[in-house]
Protein backbone atom coordinates (compact mmCIF):
# COMPACT_ATOMS: atom_id res chain seq x y z
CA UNK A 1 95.82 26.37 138.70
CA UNK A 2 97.80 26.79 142.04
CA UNK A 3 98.67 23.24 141.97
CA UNK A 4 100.43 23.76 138.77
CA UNK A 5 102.32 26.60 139.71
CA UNK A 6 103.47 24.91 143.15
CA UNK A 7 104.44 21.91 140.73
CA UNK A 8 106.63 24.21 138.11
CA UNK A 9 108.07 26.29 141.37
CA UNK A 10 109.78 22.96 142.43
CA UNK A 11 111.27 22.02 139.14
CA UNK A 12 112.85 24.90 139.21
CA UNK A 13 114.17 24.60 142.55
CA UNK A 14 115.40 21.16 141.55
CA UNK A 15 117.32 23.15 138.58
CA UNK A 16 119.09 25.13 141.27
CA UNK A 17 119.98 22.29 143.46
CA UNK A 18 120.86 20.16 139.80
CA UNK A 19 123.48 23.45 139.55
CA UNK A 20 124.60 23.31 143.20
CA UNK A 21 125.21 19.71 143.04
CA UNK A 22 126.98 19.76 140.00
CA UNK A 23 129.42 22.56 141.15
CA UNK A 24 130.38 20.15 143.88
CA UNK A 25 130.86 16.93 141.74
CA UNK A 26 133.30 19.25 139.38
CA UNK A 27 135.35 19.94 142.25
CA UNK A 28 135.35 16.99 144.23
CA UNK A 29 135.78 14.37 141.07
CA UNK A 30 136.61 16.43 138.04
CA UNK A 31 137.59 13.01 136.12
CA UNK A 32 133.70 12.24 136.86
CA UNK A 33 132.04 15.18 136.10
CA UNK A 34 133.77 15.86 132.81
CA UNK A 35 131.96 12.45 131.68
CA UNK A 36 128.62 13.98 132.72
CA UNK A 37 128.84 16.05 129.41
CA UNK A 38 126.36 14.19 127.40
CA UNK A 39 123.34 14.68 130.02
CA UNK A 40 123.52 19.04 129.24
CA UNK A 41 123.86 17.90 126.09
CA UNK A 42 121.17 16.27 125.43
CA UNK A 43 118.63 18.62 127.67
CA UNK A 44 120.02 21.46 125.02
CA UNK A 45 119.21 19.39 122.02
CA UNK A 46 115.73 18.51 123.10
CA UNK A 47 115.29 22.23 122.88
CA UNK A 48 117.10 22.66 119.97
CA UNK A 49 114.78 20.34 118.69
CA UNK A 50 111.86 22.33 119.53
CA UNK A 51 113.14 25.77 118.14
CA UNK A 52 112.24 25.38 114.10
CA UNK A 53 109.13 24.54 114.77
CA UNK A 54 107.89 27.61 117.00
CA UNK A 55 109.48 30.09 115.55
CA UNK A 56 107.60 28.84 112.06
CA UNK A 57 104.26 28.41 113.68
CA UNK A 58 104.70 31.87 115.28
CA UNK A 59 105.85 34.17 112.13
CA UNK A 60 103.63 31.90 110.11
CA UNK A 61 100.60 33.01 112.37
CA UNK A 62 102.25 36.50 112.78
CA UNK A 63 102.32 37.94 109.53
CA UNK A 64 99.44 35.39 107.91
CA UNK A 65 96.77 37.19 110.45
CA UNK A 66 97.50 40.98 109.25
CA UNK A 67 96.52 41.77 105.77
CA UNK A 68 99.13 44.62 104.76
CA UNK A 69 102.64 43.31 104.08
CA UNK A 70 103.75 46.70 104.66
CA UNK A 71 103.02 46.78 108.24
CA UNK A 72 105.37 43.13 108.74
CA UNK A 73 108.08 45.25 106.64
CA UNK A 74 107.92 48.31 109.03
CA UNK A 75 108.59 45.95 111.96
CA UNK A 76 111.54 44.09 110.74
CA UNK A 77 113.14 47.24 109.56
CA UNK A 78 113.00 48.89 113.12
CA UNK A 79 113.99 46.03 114.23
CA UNK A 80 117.20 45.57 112.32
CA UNK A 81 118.03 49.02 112.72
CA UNK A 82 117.88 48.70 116.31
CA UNK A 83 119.99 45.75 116.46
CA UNK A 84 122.87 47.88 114.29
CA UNK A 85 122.73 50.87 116.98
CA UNK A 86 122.84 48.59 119.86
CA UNK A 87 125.92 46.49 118.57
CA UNK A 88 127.40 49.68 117.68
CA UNK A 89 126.91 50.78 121.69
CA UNK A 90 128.11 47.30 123.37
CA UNK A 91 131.42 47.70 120.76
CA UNK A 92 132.01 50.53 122.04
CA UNK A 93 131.31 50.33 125.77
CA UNK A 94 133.30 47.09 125.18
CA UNK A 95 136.13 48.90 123.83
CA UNK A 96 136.75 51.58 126.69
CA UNK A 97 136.48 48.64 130.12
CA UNK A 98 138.62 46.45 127.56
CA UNK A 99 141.60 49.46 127.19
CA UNK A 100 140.91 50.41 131.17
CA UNK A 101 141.58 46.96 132.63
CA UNK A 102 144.10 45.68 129.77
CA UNK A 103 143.19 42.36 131.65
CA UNK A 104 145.83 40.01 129.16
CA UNK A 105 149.35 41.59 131.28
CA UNK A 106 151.33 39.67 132.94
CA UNK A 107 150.03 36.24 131.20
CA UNK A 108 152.36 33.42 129.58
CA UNK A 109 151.40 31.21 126.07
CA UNK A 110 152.42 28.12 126.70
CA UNK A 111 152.85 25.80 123.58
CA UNK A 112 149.49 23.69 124.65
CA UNK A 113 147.76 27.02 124.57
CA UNK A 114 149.18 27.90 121.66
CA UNK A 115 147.90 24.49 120.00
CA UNK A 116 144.32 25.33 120.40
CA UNK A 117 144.66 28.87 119.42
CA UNK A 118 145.16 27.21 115.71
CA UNK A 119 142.48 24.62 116.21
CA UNK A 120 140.00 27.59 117.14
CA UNK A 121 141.16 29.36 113.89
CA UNK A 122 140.72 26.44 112.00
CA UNK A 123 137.24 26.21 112.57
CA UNK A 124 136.38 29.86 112.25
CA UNK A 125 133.42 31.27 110.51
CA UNK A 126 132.80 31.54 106.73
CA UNK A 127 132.78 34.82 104.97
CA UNK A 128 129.63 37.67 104.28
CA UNK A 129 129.06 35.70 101.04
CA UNK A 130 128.78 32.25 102.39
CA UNK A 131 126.62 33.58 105.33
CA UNK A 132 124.47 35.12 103.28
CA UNK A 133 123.46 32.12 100.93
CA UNK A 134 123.34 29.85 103.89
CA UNK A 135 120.54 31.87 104.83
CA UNK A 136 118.95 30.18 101.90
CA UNK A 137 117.99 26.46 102.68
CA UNK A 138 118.37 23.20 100.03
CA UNK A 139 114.73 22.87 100.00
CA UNK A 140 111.92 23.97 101.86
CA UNK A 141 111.99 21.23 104.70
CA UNK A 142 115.63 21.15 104.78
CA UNK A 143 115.28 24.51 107.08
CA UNK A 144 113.27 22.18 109.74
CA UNK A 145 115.67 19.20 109.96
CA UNK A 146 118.88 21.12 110.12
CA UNK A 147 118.08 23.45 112.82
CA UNK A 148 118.98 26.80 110.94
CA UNK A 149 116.92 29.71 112.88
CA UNK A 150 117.82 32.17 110.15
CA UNK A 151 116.44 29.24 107.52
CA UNK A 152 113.53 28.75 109.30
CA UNK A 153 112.71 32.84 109.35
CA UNK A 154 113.34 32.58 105.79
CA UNK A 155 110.58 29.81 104.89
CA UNK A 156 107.98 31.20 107.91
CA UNK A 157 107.91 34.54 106.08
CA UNK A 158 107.52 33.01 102.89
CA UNK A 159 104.87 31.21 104.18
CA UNK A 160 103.08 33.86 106.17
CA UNK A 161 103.09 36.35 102.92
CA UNK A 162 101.41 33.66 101.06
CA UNK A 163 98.84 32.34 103.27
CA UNK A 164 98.45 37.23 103.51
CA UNK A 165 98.02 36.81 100.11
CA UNK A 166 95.24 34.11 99.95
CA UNK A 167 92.76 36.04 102.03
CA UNK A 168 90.11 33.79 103.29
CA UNK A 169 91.02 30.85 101.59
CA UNK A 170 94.20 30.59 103.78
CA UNK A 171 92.03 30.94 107.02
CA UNK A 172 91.86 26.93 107.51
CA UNK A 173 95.70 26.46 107.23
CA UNK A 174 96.32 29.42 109.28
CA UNK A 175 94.09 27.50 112.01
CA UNK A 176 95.96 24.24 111.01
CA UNK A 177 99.48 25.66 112.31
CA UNK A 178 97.70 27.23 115.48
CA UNK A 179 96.66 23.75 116.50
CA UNK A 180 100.51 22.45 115.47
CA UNK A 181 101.94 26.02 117.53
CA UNK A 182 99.54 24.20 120.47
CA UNK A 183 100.69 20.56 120.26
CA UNK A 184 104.35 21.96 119.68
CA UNK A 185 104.69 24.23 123.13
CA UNK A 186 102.94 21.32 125.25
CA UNK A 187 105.94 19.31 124.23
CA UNK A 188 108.01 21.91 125.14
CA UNK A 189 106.43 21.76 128.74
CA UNK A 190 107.01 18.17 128.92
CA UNK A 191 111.01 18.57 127.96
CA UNK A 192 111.06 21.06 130.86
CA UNK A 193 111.02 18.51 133.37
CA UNK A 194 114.47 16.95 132.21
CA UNK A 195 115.97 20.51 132.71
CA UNK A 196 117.73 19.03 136.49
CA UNK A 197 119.41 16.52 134.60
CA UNK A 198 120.42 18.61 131.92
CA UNK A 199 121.36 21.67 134.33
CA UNK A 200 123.36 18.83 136.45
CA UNK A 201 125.89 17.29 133.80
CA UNK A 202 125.96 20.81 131.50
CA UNK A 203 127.10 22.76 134.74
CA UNK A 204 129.52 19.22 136.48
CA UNK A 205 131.27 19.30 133.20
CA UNK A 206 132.05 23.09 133.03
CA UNK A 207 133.89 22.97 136.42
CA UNK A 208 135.35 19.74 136.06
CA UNK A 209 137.33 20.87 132.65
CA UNK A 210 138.23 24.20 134.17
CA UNK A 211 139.48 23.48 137.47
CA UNK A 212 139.80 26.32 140.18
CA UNK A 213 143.51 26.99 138.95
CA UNK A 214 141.97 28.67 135.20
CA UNK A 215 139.39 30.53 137.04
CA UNK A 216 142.23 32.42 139.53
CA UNK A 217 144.62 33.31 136.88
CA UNK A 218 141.98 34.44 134.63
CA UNK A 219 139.86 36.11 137.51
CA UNK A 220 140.05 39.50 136.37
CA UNK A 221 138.97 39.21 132.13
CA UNK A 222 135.61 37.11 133.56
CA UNK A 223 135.01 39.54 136.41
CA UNK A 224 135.31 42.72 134.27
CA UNK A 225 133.36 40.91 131.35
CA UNK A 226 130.91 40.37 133.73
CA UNK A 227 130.61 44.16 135.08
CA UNK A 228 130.34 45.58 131.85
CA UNK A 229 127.54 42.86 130.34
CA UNK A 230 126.16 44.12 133.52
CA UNK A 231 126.61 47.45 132.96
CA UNK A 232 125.12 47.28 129.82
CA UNK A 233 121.90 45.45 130.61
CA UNK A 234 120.87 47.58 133.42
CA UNK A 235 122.58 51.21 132.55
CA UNK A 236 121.82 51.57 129.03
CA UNK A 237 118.79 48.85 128.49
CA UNK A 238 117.56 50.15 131.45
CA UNK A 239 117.87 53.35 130.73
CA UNK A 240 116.01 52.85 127.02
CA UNK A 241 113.88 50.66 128.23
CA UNK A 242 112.66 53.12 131.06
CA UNK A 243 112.37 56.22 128.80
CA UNK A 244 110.53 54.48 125.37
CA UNK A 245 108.21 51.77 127.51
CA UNK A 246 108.14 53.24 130.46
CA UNK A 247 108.73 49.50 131.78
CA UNK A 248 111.37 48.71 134.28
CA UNK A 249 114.61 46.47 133.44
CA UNK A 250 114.37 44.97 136.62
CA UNK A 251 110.38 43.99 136.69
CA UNK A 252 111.10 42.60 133.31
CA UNK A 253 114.42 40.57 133.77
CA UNK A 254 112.09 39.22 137.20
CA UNK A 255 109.14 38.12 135.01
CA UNK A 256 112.42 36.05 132.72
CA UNK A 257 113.82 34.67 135.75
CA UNK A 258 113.39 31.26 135.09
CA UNK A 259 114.33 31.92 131.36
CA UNK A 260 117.74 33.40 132.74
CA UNK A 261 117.98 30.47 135.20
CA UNK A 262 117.57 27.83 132.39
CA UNK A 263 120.81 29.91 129.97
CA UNK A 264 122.93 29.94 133.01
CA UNK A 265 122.40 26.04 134.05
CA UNK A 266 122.92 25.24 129.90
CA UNK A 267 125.20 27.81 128.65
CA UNK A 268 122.93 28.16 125.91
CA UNK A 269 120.72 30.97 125.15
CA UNK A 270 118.76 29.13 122.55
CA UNK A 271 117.83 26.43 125.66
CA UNK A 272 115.02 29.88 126.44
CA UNK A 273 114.38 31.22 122.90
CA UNK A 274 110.63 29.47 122.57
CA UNK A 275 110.15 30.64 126.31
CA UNK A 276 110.84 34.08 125.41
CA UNK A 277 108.74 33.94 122.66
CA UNK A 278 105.92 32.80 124.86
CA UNK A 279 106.33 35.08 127.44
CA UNK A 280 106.50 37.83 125.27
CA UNK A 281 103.15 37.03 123.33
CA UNK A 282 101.42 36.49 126.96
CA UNK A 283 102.78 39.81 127.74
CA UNK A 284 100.52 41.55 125.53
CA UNK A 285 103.40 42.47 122.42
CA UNK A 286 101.52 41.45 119.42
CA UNK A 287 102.30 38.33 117.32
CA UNK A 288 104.13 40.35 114.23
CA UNK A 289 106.74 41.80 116.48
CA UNK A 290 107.60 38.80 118.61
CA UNK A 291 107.71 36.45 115.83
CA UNK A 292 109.97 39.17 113.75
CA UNK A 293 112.11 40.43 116.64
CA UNK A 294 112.85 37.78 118.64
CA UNK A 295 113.94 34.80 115.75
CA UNK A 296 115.83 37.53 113.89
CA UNK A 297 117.35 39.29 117.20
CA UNK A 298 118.96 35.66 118.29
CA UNK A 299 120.78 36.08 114.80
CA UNK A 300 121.70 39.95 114.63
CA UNK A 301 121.22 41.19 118.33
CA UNK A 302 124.17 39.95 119.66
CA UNK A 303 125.28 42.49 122.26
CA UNK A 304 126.41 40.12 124.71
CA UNK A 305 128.73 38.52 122.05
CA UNK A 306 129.93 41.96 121.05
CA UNK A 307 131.63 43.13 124.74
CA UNK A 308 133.33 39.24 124.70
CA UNK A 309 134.56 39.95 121.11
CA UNK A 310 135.80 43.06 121.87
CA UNK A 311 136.92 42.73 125.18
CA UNK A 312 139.00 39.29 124.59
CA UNK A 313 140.21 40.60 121.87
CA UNK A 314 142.52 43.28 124.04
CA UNK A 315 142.52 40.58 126.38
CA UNK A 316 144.96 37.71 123.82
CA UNK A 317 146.76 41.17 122.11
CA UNK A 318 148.00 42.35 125.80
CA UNK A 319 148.69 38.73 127.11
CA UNK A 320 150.97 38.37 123.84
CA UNK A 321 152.80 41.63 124.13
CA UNK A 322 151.14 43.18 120.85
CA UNK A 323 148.68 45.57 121.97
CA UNK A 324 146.16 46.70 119.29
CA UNK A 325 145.73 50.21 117.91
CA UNK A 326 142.46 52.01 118.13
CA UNK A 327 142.04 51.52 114.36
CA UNK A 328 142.68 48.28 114.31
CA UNK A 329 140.52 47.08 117.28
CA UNK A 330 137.75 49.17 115.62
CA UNK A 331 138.19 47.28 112.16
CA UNK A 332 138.88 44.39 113.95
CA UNK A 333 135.76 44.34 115.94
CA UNK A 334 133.32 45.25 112.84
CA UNK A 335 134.46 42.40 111.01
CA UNK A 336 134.24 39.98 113.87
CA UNK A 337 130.63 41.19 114.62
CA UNK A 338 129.13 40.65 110.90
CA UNK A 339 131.08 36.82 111.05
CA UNK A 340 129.53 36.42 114.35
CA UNK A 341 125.87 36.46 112.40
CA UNK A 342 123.74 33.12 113.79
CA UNK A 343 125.70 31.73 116.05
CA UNK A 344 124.09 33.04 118.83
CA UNK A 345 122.89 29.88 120.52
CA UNK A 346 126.12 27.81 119.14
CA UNK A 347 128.14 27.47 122.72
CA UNK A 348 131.55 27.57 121.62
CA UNK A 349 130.55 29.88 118.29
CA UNK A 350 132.16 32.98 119.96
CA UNK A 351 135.39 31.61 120.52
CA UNK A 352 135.43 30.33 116.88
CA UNK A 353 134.67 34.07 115.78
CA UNK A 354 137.60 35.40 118.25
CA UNK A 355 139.92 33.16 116.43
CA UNK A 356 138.87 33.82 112.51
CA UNK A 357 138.94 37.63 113.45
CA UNK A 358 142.74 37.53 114.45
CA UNK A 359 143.40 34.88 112.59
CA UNK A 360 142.42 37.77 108.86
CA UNK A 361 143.49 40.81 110.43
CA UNK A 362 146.55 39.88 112.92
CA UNK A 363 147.33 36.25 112.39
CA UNK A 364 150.17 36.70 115.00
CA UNK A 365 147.53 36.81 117.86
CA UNK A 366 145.94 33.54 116.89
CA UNK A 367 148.15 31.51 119.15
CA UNK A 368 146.58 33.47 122.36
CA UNK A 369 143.79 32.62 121.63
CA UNK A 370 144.20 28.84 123.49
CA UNK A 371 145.06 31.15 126.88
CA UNK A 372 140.83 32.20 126.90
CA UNK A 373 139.88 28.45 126.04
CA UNK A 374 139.85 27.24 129.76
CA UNK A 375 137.12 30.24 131.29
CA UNK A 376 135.11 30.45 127.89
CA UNK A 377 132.52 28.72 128.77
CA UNK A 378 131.76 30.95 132.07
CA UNK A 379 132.23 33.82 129.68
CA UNK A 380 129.83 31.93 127.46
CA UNK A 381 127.39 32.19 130.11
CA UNK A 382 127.46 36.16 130.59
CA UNK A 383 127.20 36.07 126.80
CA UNK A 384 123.86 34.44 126.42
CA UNK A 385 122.75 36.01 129.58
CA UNK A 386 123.14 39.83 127.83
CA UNK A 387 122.07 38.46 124.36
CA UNK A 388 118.73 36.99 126.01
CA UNK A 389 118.29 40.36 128.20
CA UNK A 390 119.10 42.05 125.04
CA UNK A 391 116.10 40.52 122.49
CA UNK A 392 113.51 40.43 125.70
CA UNK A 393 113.81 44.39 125.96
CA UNK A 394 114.19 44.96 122.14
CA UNK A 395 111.19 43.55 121.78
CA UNK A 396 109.34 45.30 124.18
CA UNK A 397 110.83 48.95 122.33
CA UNK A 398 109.90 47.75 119.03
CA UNK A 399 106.44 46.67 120.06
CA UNK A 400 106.51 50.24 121.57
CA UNK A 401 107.53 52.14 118.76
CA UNK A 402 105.03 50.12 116.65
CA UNK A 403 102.35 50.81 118.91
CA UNK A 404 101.99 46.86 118.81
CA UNK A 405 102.00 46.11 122.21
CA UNK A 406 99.00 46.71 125.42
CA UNK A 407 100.61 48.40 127.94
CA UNK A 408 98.19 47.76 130.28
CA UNK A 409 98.50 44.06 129.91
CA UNK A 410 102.11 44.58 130.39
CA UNK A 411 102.09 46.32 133.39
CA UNK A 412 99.88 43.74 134.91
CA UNK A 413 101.89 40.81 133.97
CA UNK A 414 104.96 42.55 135.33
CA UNK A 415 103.06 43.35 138.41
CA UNK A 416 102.29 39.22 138.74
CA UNK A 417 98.45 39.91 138.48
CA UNK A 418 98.34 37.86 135.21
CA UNK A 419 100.53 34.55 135.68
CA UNK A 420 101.56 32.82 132.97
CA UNK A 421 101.13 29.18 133.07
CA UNK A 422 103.85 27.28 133.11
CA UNK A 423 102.77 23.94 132.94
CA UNK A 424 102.13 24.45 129.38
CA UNK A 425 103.29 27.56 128.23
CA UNK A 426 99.90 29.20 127.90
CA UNK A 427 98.11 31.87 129.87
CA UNK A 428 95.14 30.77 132.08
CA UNK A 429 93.06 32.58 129.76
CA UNK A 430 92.68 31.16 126.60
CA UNK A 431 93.63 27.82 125.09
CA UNK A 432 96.34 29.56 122.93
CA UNK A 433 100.17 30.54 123.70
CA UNK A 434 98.87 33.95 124.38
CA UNK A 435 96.14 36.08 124.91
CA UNK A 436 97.62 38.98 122.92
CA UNK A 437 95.78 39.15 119.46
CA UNK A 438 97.91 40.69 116.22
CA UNK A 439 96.56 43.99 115.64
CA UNK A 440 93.37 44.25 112.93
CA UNK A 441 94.19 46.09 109.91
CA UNK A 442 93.75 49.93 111.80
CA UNK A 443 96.46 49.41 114.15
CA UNK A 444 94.62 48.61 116.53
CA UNK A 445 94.10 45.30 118.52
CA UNK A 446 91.28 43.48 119.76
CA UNK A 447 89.73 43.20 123.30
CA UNK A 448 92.17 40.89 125.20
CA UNK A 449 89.62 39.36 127.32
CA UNK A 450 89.05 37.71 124.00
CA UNK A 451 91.18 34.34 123.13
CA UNK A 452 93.34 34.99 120.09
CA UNK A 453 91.65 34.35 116.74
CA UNK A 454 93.75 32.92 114.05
């Protein structure tokens, strides 16, 4: 087993030189790293690729292996409630650095600027209605080939209260998917090993576009973005985290490292989303919660996206002269949270919402929107960042509050004692992605010493 690790601990460091080296290339031959797009690209939709499938196999198995529907129901209600609060909290933390550094003064729209403003707008996102029946997929594959993570929660739960419902006669297919959930996450592994290409041309292409011009004259919205998504993560997720779990932010965001590593190289938090759910299962939080909390958090736990919302937009209404009032930043801001609903992973998705939001409410502010274009993917970044950090620790508190989760386990993972095996995503214990069990129909769980029984 210490071969393997060794083995993983240098792709890694590859990823960080990939990163390194592409910095360089961006500065020293822009013209050639912008054409290095399609190699991040292409890492990120080898993942992408991956995503429907886990998350079905994991809420399948989830909510198939415990009997009362109720329990499943409990889960994804704290969860969602949760997610409401916490927006609520990064709006608002969002709101006061926002008015403090008034970041936009002293900035001039030029007319290219101004051009992409509108092209933002014109892409925006659709309304509550529209969202809400897109939730709903054509048929019941359609979910799978089109990559829609709220689709794909949609038919797993579907699928997981039916096979509840069979009893014993839905034992064989449940064991079916947990030999698919197997073949599925040693795939996974095997994409890993392209992540230095993919960290290389995602991360040569960001600097080559930008240029170290953008990054000066917008040096003070990324840096203060950055602060409070930092801020946030470690005062008040820390803080939670600390007094429901007992768990520190810092051991956990350590055992996520290379999860963190992997969003910042891609820009993309959805590049770590089956990771995450992996990790979390081999941390001892019981199937149920991770495969509720974690697929639906990526769509409604967007905390990261909420400070950039709110954040750039004082950032386009001071640059333009037209500062906002408190009502309407706080109407503002609502509505640009609810449009901002799956688009989590999308890069690019957040400056879409930006634009739609101004483009409703103050349609004179849509033009500044082309002076954020050139740093947004660096602000991109910190989003995904906080939105990952964001989901990992939610689903540690719900698991918590559930009572769905071995602490013991945890704090042993944490401590390193338990490695997970990164090779193939699965713990050195069992020949499943986990060794934590869902809980029998008491509550409780089984012995852990045990592999998982599906």
């Amino acid at each position: 087993m210490a071969a393997r690790r060794d083995r993983t601990h240098y792709l890694y460091l590859a990823v960080i030189a990939a990163v390194v080296l592409g910095i360089a290339v961006g500065f020293l031959a822009p013209g050639v790293a912008v054409e290095l797009k399609p190699l991040g690209t292409g890492f990120v939709n080898l993942i992408k690729m991956m995503i429907s499938p886990i998350i079905f196999c994991t809420i399948v198995l989830g909510v198939g292996s415990v009997r009362k529907a109720a329990k499943v129901g409990a889960v994804g209600g704290l969860a969602l409630g949760y997610f409401m609060v916490m927006s609520t909290v990064a709006l608002a933390i969002g709101l006061v650095v926002g008015n403090l550094l008034e970041p936009g003064a002293g900035l001039k729209l030029t007319d290219e600027a101004a051009k992409v403003g509108e092209q933002q707008a014109a892409g925006a996102s659709e309304g509550t209605v529209d969202f809400l029946l897109g939730v709903i997929p054509e048929t019941i594959v359609s979910a799978f080939t089109e990559g829609e993570v709220l689709q794909t929660l949609l038919v797993a739960l579907l699928a997981g209260f039916a096979l509840q419902a069979m009893g014993r006669s839905g034992e064989p297919v449940l064991r079916g998917i947990g030999h698919i959930q197997r073949l599925v996450f040693r795939i996974l592994a095997m994409i890993m090993w392209a992540a230095p290409v993919g960290a290389f041309g995602a991360i040569a292409a960001v600097v080559g576009e930008t240029g170290v011009d953008a990054l000066k004259s917008l040096a003070i919205i990324m840096i203060g973005f950055y602060a409070t998504c930092a801020i946030f993560v470690f005062l008040v997720l820390g803080t939670l985290l600390r007094l429901v779990a007992g768990i520190s932010v810092i051991a956990l965001l350590k055992y996520l490292g290379r999860e963190f590593l992997l969003i910042l190289s891609t820009s993309s938090s959805e590049s770590a989303l089956p990771r995450l759910i992996a990790k979390m299962e081999h941390m001892g939080v019981s199937k149920p919660v991770v495969g509720i909390t974690v697929p639906t958090g990526y769509s409604f736990n967007l905390d990261g996206t909420a400070i950039y919302l709110t954040m750039a937009s004082l950032f386009v209404a001071e640059a333009m002269g037209d500062p906002l009032s408190v009502g309407e930043q706080i109407s503002l801001l609502v509505f640009m949270v609810i449009a901002s609903k799956g688009a989590a992973g999308v890069t690019g998705a957040g400056l879409a919402t930006l634009a739609g939001g101004l483009q409703s409410h103050k349609p004179a502010l849509v033009d500044g929107v082309g002076l954020i274009v050139g740093i947004d993917r660096f602000m991109s970044e910190a989003r995904a960042l906080t939105n990952f950090a964001g989901n990992a620790v939610a689903t540690v508190l719900v698991g918590t509050w559930t009572k769905e989760i071995d602490k013991e386990r945890a704090a042993e993972v944490l401590a390193g004692r338990v490695p997970f095996d990164e090779r193939t995503l699965m713990d050195d214990h069992g020949d499943t992605p986990h060794t934590a069990p869902a809980p029998d129909d008491e509550g409780g769980t089984p012995d852990r010493r045990e592999p998982a029984k599906v």
